[in-house]
Protein backbone atom coordinates (compact mmCIF):
# COMPACT_ATOMS: atom_id res chain seq x y z
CA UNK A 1 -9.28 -14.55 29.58
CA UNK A 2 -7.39 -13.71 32.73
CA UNK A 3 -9.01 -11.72 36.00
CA UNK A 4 -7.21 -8.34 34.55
CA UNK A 5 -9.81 -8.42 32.05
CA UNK A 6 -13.92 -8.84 32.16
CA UNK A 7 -15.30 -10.36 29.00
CA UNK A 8 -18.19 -10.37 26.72
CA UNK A 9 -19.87 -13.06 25.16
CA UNK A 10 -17.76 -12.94 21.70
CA UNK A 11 -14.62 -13.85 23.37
CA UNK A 12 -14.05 -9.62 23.28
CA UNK A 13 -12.92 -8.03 26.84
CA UNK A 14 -15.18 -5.11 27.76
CA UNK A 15 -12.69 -3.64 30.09
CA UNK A 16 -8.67 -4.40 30.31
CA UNK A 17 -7.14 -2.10 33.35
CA UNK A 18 -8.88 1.31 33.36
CA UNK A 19 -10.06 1.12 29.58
CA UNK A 20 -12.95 0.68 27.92
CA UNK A 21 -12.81 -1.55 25.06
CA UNK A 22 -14.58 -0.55 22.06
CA UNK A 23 -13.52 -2.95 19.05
CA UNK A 24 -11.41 -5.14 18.29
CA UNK A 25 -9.12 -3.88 15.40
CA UNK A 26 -6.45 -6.07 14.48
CA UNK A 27 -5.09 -9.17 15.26
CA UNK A 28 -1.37 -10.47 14.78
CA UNK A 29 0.76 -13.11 15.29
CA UNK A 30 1.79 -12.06 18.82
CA UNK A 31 -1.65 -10.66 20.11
CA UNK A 32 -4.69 -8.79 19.47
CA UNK A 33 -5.44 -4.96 19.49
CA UNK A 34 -8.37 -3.06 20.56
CA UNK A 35 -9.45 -0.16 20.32
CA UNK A 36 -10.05 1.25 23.88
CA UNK A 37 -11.48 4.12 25.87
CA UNK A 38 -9.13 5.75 28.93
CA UNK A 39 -12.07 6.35 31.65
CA UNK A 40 -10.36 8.44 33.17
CA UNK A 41 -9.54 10.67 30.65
CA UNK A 42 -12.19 10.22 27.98
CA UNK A 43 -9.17 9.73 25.08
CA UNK A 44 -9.24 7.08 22.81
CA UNK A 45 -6.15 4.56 23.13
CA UNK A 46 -4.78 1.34 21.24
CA UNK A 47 -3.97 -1.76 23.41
CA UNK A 48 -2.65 -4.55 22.44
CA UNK A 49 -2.88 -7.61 24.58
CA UNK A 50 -0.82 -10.78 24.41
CA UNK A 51 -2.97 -13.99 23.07
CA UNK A 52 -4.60 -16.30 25.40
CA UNK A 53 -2.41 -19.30 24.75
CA UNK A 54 0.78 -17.39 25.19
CA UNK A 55 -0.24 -15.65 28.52
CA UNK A 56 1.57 -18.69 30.61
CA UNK A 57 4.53 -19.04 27.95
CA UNK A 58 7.82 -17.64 29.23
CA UNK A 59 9.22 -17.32 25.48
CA UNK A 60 6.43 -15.57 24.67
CA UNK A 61 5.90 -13.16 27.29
CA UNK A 62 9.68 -12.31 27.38
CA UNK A 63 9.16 -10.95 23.08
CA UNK A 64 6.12 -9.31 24.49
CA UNK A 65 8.19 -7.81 27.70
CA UNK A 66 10.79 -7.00 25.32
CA UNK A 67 8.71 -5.13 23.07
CA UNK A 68 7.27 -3.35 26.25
CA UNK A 69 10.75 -2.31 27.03
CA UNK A 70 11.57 -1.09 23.19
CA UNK A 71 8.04 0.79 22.84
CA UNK A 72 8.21 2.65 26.00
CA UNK A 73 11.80 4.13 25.28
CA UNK A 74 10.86 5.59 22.19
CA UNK A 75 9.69 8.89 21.16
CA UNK A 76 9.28 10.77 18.02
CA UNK A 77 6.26 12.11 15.65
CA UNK A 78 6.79 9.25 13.25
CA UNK A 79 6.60 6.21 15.94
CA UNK A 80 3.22 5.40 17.25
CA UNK A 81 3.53 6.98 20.97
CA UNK A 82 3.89 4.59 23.75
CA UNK A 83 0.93 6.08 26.44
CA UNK A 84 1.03 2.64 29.41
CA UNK A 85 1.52 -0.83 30.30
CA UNK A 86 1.23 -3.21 32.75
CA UNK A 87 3.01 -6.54 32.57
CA UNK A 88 2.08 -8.60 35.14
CA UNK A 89 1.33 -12.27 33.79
CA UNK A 90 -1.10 -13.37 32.50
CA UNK A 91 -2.04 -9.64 32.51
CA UNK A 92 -0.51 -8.00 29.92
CA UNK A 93 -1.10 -5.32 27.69
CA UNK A 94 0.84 -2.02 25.60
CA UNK A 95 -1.23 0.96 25.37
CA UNK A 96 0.09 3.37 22.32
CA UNK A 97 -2.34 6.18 20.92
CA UNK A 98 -5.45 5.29 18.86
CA UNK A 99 -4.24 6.60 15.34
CA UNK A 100 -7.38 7.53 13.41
CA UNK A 101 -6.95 6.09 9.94
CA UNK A 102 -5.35 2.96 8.28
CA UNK A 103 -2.63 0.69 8.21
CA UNK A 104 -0.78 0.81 4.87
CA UNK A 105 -1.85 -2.27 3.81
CA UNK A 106 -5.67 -1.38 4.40
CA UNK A 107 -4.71 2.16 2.67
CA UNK A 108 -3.56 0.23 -0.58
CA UNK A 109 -6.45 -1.85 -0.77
CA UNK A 110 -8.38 1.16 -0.88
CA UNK A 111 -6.52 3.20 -3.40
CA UNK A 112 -4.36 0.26 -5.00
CA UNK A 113 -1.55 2.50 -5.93
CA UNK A 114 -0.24 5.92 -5.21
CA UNK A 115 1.24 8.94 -7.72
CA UNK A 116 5.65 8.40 -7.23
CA UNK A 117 5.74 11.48 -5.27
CA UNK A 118 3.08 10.52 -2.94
CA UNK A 119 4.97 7.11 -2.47
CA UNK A 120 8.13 8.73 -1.81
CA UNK A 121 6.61 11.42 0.44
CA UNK A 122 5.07 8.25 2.97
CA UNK A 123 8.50 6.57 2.63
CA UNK A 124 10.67 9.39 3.51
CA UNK A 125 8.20 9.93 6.44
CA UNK A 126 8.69 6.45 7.32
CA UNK A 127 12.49 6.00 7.58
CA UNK A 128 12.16 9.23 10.34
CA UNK A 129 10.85 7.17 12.26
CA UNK A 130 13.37 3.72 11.13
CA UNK A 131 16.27 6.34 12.07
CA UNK A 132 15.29 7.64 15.06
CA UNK A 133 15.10 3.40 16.03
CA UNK A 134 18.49 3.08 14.19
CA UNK A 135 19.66 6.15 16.48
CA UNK A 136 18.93 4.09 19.44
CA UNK A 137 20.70 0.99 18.22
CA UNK A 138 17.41 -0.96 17.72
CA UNK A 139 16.09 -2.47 14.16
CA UNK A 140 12.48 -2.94 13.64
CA UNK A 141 12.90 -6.14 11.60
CA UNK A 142 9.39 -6.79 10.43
CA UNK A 143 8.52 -3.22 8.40
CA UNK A 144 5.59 -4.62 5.94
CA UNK A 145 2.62 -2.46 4.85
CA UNK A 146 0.80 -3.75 8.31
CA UNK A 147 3.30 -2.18 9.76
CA UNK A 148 2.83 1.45 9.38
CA UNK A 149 0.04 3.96 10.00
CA UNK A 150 -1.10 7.14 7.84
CA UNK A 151 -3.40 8.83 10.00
CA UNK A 152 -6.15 11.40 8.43
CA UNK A 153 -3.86 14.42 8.56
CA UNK A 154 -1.04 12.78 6.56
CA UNK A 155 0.91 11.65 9.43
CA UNK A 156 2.63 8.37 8.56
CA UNK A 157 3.90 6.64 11.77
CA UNK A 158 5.54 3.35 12.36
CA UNK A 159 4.12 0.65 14.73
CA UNK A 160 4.51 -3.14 15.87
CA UNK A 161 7.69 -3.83 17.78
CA UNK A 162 6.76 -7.49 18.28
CA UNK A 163 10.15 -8.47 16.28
CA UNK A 164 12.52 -5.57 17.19
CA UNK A 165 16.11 -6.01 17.92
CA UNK A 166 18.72 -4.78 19.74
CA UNK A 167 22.12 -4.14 17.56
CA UNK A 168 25.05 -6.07 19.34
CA UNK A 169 22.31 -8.84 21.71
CA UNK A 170 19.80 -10.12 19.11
CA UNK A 171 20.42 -10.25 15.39
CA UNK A 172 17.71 -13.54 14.55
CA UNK A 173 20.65 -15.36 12.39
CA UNK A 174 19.21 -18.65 11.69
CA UNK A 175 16.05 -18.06 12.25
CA UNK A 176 12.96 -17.40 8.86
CA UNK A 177 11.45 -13.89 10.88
CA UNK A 178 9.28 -11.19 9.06
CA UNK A 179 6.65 -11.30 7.01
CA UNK A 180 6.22 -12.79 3.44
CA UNK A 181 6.11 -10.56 0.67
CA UNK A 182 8.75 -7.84 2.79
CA UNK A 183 11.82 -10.56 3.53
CA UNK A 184 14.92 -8.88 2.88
CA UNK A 185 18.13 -11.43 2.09
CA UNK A 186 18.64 -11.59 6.07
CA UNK A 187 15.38 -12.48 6.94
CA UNK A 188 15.58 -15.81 5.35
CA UNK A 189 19.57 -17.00 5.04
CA UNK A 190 22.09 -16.86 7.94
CA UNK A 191 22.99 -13.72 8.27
CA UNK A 192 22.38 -11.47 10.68
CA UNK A 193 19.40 -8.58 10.95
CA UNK A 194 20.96 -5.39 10.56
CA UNK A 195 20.53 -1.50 10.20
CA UNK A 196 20.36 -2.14 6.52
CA UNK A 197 17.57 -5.19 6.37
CA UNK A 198 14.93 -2.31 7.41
CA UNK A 199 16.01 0.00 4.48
CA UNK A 200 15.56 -3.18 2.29
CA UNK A 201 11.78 -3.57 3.23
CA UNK A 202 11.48 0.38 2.83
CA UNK A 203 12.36 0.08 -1.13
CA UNK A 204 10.00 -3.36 -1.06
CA UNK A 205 7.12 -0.37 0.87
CA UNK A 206 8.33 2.08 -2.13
CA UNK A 207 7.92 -0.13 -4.77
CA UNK A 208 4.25 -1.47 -3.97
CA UNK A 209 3.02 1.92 -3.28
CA UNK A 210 3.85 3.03 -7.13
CA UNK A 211 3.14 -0.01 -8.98
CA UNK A 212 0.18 -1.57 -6.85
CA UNK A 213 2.38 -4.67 -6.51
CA UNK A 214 5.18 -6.65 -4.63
CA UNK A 215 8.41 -6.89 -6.22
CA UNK A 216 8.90 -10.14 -4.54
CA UNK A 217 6.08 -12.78 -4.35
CA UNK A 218 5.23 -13.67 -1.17
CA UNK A 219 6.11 -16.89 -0.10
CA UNK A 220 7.84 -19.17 2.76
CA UNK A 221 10.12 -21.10 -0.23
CA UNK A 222 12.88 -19.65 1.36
CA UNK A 223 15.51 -21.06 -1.52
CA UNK A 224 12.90 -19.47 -4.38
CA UNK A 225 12.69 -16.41 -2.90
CA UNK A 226 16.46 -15.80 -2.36
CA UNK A 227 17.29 -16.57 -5.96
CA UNK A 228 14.42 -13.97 -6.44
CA UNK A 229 16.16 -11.02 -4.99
CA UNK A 230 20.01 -12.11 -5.98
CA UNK A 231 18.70 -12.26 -9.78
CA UNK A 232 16.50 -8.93 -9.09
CA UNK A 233 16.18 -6.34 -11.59
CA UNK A 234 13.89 -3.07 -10.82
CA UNK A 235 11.06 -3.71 -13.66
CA UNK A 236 10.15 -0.27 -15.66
CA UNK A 237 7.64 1.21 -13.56
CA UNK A 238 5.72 3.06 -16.28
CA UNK A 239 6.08 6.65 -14.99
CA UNK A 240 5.26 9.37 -18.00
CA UNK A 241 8.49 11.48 -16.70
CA UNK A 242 11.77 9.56 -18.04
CA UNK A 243 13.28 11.65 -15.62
CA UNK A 244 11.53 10.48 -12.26
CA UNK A 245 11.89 6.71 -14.07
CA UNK A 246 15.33 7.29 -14.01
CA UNK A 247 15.74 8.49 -10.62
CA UNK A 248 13.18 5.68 -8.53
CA UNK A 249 14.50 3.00 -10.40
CA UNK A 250 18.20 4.27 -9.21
CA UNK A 251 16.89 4.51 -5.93
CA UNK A 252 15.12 1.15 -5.70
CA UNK A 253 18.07 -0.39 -6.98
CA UNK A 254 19.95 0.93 -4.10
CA UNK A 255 17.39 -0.10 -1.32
CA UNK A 256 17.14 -3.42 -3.27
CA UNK A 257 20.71 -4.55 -3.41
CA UNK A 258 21.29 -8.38 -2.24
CA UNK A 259 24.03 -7.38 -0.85
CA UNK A 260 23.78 -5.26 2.69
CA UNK A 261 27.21 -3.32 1.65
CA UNK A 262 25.58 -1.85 -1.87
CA UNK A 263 22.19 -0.36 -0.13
CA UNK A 264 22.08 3.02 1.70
CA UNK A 265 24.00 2.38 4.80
CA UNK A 266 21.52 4.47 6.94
CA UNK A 267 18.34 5.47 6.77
CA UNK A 268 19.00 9.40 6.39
CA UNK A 269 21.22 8.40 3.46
CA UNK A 270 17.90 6.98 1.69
CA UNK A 271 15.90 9.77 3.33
CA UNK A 272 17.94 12.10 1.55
CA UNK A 273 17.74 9.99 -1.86
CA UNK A 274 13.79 10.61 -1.53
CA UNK A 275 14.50 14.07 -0.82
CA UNK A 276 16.52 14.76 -3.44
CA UNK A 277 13.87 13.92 -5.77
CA UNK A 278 10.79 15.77 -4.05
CA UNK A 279 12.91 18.97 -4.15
CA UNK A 280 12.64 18.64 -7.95
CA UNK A 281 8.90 18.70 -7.86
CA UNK A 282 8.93 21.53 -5.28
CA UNK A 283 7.36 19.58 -2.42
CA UNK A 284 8.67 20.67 0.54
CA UNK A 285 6.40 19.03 3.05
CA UNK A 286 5.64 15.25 2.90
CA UNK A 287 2.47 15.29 5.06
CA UNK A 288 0.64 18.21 3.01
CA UNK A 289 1.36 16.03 -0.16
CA UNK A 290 0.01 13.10 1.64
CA UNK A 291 -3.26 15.05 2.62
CA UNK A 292 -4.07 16.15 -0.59
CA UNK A 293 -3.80 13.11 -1.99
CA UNK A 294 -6.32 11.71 1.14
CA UNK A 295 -8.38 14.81 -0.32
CA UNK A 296 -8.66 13.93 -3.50
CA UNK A 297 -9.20 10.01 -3.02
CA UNK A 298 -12.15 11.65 -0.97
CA UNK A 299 -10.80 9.83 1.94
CA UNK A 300 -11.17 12.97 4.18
CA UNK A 301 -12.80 15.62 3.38
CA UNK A 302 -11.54 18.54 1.79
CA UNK A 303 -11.42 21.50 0.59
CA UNK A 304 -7.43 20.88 0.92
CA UNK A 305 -5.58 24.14 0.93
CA UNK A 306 -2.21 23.75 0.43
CA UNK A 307 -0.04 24.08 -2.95
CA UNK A 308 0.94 20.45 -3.47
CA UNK A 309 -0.17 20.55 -7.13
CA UNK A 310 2.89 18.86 -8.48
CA UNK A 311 1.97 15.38 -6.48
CA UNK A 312 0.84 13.82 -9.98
CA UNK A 313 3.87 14.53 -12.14
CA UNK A 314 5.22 11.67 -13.37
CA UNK A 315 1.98 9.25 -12.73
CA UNK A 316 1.30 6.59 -14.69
């Protein structure tokens, strides 16, 4: 552990820079985060800190100075909010707000599936935050259900900028990047990363949060899992309203196209695709829906006042 940082006896640093570590709360492929403690303030902060055995490795600390550089310059209520940093090797570390609730893939676990509206209502909150990065010519690449946040107010925000990309300087051709289970075709051929690869992995988000399950195995067999998705068709989902059937599985089949010239071609083009089908249902704000549905699951506590009765329609 380098001087930046005093440690405990479980390997866990009890201070890095002026905050107070508290627990560790996730670890990835790039680094570890905490949960941490600003002394100074008394606000509670995320940091993520580059692993040990990449501290001295220039490829490694130039991803991790890259995402420094890509976190810092963003800012809008559906991207985790960049607070500090300090990048001074081996000292390094990205401090972002502490966002009180889960990760989507911890979320699913818990509830296993979510009502089509509900699903729609996290995705559409989702790709604000995909095309406010697409706004500033940056793709986030590696948008997986680890990969985004619902806090306890409804708030769905997107985090992790380990593999973002600049449009026009990196594009990843030839190399396998992502994660398994949310590949899109570009992730594992020769082509390059583009705005459409992260609308891709927001129908693959769509499609586990109504059915409970991934459309495409995961797996590293890069030739399987591209005849997957060129043979893909969008399974029935099950829904007891023909008409929202209808309408996801023409949306899914959109987002899902192998090919990057048949999916939306931005992410307010699929924003509006998800819109078009709340308005329907009369839900006019994504986050209420969200809430009630963290209500109900008793995963806050209620009593939840809004009018979001409609989130159900259509369930299985």
């Amino acid at each position: 552990m380098s001087s930046n940082q005093a440690t405990t006896s479980q390997n866990i640093p009890a201070k890095i820079g002026p905050y107070k570590v508290v627990a560790e709360v996730g670890v990835g492929g790039l680094g570890r985060v905490f949960r941490g403690i600003d002394e100074r303030n008394g606000n509670s902060v995320a940091i993520k800190v580059l692993h040990d055995k990449y501290a001295r490795n220039s490829k490694f600390l130039g991803i991790f100075h890259r995402e420094l550089l890509i976190v810092s310059s963003l800012h809008h209520k559906h991207i985790v909010s960049y607070l500090d940093s300090f990048f001074n090797p081996p000292d390094c570390y990205i401090v972002t707000e502490f966002v009180d609730g889960w990760s989507g893939y911890s979320f699913l676990k818990q509830v296993k599936r979510v009502p089509p509206l509900v699903g729609l209502c996290i995705v559409i909150d989702m790709l604000q935050g995909i095309d406010h990065l697409h706004l500033h010519d940056t793709i986030h690449s590696d948008l997986s259900a680890a990969n985004y946040l619902i806090d306890k107010k409804g708030r769905i925000l997107v985090t992790d900028f380990g593999l973002a990309c600049r449009l026009e300087v990196e594009d990843y051709r030839n190399y396998m990047i992502g994660t398994p289970g949310y590949y899109s075709p570009e992730h594992i051929s020769n082509e390059p990363i583009v705005q459409q690869t992260d609308i891709y992995c927001a129908g693959l988000i769509l499609f586990e949060l109504v059915t409970g399950r991934k459309i495409i195995p995961a797996s590293n067999d890069r030739h399987q899992t591209l005849e997957l998705m060129r043979r893909l068709k969008i399974p029935a989902l099950g829904l007891t309203d023909p008409a929202m059937e209808k309408a996801l599985n023409k949306l899914l089949k959109t987002a899902l196209a192998f090919s990057v010239s048949r999916r939306y071609q931005s992410a307010d083009l699929m924003m509006f695709a998800c819109y078009e089908i709340l308005k329907r249902y009369n839900i006019r704000y994504a986050r209420h829906a969200i809430k009630k549905f963290l209500v109900d699951q008793a995963l806050v506590p209620g009593p939840y006042e809004g009018h979001d009765q409609a989130i159900y329609h259509g369930s299985p």
